[in-house]
PDB file of N, CA and C in Angstrom:
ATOM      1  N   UNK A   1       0.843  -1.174   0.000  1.00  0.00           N
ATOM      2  CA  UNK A   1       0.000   0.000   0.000  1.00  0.00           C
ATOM      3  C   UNK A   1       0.887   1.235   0.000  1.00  0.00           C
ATOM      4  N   UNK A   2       0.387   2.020  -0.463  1.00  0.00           N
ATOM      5  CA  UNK A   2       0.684   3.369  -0.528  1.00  0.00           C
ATOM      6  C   UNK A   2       0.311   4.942  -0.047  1.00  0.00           C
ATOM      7  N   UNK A   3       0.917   5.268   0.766  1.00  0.00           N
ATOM      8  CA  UNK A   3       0.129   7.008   1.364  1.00  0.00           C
ATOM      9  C   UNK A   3       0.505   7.684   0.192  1.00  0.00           C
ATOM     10  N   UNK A   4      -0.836   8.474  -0.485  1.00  0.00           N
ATOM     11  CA  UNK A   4      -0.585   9.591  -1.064  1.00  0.00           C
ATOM     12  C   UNK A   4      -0.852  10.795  -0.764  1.00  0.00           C
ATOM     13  N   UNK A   5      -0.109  12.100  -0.700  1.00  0.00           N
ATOM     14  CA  UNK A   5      -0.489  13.706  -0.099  1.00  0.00           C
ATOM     15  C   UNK A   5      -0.549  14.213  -1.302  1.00  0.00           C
ATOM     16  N   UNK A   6      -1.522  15.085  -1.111  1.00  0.00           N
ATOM     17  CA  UNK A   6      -2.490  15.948  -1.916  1.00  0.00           C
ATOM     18  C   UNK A   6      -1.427  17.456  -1.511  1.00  0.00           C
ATOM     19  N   UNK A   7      -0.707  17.500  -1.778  1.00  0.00           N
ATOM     20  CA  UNK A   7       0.228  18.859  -0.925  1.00  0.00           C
ATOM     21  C   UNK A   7      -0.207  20.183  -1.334  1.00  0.00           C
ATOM     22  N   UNK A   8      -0.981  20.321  -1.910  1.00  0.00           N
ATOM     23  CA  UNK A   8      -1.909  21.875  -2.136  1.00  0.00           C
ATOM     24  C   UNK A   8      -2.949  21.832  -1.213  1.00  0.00           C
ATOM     25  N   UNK A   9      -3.459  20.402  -1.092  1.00  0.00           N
ATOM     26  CA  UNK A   9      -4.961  20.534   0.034  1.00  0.00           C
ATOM     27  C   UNK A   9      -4.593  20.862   1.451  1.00  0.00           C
ATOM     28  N   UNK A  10      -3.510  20.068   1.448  1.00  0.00           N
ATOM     29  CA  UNK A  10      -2.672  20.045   2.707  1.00  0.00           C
ATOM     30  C   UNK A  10      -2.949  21.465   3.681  1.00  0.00           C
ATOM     31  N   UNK A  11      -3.338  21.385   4.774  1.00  0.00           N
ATOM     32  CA  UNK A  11      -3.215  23.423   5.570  1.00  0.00           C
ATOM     33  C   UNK A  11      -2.097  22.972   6.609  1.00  0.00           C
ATOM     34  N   UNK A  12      -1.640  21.875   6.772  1.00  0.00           N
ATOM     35  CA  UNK A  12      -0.708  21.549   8.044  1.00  0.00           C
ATOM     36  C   UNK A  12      -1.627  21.739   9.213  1.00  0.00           C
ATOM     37  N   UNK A  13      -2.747  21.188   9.798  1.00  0.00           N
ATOM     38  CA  UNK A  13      -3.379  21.144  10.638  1.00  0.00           C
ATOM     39  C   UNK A  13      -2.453  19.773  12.292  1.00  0.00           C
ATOM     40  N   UNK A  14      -1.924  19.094  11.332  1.00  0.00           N
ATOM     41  CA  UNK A  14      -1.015  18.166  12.347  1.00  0.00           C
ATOM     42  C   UNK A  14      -1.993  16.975  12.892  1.00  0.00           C
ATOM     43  N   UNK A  15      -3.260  16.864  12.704  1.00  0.00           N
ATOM     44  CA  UNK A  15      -4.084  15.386  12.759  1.00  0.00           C
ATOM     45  C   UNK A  15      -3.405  14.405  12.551  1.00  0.00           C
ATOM     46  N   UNK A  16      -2.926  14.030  11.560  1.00  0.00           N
ATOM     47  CA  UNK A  16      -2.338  12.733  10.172  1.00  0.00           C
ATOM     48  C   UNK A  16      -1.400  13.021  11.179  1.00  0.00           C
ATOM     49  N   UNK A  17      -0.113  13.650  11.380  1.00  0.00           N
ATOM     50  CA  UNK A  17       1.244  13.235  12.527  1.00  0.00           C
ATOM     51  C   UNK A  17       0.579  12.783  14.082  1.00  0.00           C
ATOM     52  N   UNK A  18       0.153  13.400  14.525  1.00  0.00           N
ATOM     53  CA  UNK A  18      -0.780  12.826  15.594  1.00  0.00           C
ATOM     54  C   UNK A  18      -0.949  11.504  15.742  1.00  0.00           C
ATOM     55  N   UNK A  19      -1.949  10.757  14.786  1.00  0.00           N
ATOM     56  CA  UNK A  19      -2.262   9.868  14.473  1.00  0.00           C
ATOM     57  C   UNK A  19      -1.138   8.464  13.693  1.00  0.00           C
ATOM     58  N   UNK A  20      -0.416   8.975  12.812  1.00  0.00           N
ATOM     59  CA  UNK A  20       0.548   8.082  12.527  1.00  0.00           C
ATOM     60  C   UNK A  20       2.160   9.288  12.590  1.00  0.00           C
ATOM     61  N   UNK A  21       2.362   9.187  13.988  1.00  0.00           N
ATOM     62  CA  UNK A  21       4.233  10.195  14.219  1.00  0.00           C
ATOM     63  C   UNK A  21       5.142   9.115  13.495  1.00  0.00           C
ATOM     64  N   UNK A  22       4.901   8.077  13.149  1.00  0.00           N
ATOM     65  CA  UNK A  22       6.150   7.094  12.744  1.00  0.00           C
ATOM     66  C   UNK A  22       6.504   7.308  11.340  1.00  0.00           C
ATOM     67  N   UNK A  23       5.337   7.496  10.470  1.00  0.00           N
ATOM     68  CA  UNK A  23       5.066   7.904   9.092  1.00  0.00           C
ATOM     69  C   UNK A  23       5.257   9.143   8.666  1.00  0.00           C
ATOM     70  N   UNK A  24       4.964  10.204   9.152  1.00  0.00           N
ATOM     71  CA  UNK A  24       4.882  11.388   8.709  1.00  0.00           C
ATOM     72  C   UNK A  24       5.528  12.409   9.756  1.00  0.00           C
ATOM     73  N   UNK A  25       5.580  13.438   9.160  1.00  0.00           N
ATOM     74  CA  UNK A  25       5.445  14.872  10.568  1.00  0.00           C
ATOM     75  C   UNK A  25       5.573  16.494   9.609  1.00  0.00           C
ATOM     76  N   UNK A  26       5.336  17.330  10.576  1.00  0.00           N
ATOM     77  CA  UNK A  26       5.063  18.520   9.747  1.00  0.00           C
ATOM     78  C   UNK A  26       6.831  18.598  10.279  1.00  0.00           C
ATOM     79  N   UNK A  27       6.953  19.618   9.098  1.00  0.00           N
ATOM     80  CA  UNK A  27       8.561  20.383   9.487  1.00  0.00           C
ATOM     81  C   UNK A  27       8.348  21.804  10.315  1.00  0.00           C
ATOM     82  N   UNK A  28       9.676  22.465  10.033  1.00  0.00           N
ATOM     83  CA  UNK A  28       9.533  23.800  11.013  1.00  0.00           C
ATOM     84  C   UNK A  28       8.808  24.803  10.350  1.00  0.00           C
ATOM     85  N   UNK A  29       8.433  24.473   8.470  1.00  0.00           N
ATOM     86  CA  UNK A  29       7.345  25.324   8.144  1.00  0.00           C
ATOM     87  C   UNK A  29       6.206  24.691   8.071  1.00  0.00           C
ATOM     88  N   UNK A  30       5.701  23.984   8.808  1.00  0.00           N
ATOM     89  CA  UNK A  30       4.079  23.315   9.314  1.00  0.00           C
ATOM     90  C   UNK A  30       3.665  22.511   7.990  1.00  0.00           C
ATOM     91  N   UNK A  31       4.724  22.236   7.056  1.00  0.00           N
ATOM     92  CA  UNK A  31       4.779  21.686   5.739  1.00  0.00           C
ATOM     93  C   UNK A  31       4.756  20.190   6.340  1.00  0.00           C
ATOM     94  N   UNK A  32       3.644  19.266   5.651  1.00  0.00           N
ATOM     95  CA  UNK A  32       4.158  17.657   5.814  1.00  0.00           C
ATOM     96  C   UNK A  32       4.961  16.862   5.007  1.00  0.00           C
ATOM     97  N   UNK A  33       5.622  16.227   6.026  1.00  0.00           N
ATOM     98  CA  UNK A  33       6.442  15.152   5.150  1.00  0.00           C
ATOM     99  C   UNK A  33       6.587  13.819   5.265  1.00  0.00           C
ATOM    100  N   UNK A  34       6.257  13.082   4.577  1.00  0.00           N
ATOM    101  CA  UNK A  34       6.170  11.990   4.421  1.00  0.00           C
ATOM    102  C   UNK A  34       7.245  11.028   4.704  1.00  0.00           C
ATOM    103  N   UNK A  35       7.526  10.361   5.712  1.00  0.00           N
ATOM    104  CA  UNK A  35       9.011   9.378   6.284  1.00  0.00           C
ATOM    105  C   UNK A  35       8.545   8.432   5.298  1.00  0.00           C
ATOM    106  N   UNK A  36       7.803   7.656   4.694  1.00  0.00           N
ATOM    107  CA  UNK A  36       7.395   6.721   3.713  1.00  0.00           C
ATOM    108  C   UNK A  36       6.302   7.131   3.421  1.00  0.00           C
ATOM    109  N   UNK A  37       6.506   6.053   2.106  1.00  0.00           N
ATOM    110  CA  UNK A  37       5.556   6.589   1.231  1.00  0.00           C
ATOM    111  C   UNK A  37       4.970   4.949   0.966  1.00  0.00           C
ATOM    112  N   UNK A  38       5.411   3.967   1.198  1.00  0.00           N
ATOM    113  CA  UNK A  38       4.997   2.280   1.178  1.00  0.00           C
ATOM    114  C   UNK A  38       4.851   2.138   2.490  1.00  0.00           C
ATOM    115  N   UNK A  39       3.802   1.286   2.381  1.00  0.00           N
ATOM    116  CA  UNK A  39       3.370   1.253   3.983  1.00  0.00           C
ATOM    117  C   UNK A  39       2.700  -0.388   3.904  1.00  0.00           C
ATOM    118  N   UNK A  40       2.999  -1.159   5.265  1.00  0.00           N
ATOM    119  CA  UNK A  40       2.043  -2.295   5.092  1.00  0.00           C
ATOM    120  C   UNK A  40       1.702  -2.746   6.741  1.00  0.00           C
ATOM    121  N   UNK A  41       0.760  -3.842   7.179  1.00  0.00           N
ATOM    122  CA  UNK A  41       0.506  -4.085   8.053  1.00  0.00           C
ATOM    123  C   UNK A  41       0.170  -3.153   9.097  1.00  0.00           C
ATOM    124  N   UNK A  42       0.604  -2.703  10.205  1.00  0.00           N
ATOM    125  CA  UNK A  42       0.042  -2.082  11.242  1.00  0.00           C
ATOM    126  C   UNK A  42       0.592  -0.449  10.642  1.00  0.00           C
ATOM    127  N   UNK A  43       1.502  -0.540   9.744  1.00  0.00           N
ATOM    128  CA  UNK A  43       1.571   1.384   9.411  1.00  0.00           C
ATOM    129  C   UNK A  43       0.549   1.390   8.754  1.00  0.00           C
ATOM    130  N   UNK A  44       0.137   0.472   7.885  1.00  0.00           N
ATOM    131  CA  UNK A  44      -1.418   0.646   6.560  1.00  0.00           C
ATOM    132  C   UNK A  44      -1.946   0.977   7.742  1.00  0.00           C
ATOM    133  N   UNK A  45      -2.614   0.598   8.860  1.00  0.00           N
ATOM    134  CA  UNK A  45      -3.642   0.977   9.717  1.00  0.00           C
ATOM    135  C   UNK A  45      -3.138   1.980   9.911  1.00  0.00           C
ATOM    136  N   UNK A  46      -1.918   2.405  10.611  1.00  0.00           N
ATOM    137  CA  UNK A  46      -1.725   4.051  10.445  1.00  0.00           C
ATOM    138  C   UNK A  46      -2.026   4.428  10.082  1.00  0.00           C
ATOM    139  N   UNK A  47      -1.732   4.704   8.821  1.00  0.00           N
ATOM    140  CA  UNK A  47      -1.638   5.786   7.331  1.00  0.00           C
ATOM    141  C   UNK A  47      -3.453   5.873   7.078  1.00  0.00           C
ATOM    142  N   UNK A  48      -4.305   4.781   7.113  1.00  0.00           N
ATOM    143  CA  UNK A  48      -5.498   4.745   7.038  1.00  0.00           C
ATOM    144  C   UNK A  48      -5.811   5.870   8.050  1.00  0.00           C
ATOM    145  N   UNK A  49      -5.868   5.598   9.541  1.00  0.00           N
ATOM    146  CA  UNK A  49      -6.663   6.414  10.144  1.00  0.00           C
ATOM    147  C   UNK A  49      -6.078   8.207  10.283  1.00  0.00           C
ATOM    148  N   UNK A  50      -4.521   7.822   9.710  1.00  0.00           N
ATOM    149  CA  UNK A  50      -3.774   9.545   9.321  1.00  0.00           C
ATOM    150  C   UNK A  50      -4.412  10.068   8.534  1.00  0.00           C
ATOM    151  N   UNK A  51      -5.340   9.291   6.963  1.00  0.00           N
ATOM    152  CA  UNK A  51      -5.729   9.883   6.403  1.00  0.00           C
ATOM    153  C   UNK A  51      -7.826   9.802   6.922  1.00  0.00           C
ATOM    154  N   UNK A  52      -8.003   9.161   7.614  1.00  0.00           N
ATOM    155  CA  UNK A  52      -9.100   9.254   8.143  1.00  0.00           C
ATOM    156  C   UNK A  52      -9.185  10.816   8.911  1.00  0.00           C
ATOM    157  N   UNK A  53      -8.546  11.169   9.398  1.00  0.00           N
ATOM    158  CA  UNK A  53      -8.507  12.330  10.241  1.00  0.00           C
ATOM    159  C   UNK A  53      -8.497  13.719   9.962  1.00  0.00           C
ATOM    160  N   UNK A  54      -7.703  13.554   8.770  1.00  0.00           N
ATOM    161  CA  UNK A  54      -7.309  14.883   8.025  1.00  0.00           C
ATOM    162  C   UNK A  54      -8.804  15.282   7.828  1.00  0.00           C
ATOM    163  N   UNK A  55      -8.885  16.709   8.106  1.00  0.00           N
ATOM    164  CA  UNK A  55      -9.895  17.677   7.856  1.00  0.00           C
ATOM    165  C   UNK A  55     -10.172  17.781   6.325  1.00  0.00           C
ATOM    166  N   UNK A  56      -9.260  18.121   5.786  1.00  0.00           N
ATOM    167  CA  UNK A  56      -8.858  19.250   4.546  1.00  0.00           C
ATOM    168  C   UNK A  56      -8.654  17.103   3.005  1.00  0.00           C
ATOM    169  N   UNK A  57      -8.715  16.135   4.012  1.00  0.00           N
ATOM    170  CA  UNK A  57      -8.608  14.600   2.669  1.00  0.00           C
ATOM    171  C   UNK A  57      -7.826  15.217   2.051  1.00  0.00           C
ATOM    172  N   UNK A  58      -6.425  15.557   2.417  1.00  0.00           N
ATOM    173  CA  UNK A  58      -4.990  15.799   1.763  1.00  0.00           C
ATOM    174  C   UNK A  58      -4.560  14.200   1.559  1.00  0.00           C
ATOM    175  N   UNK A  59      -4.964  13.470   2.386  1.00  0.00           N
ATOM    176  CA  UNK A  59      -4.087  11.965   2.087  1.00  0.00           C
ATOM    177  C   UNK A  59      -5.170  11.253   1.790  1.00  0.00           C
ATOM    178  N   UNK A  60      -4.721   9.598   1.153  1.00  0.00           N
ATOM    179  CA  UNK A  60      -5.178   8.621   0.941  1.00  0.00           C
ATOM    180  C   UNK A  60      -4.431   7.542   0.798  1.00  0.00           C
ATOM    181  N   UNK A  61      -5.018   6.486   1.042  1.00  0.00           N
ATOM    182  CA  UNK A  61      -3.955   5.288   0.940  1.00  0.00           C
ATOM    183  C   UNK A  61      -4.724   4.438  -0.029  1.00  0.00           C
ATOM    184  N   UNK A  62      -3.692   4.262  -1.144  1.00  0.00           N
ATOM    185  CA  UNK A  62      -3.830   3.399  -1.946  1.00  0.00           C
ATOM    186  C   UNK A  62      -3.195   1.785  -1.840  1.00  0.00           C
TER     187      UNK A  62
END
């Protein structure tokens, strides 16, 4: 599986790091970044509920 960011939808709200810190995190300009971008087993459940959370559906996991 795969996390994909929508990086224009993106507002840096910090939900998605919250939810999966192992996968992602905002930087020092509230910009996200993606630590992977392949994900399987218990990060897929991550990355799922990182992108469950997001306000703004900047992510999805394919």
């Amino acid at each position: 599986m795969r996390i994909v960011l929508d990086r224009p939808r993106c507002e840096g709200h910090g939900l998605c790091e919250e939810a999966a810190p192992r996968l992602m995190h905002l930087d020092d300009e509230g910009e996200l970044v993606l630590d992977t971008e392949e994900v399987d087993g218990a990060d897929a459940a991550l990355a799922a509920a990182a992108a469950r959370v997001c306000p703004v559906a900047a992510l999805r996991v394919e």
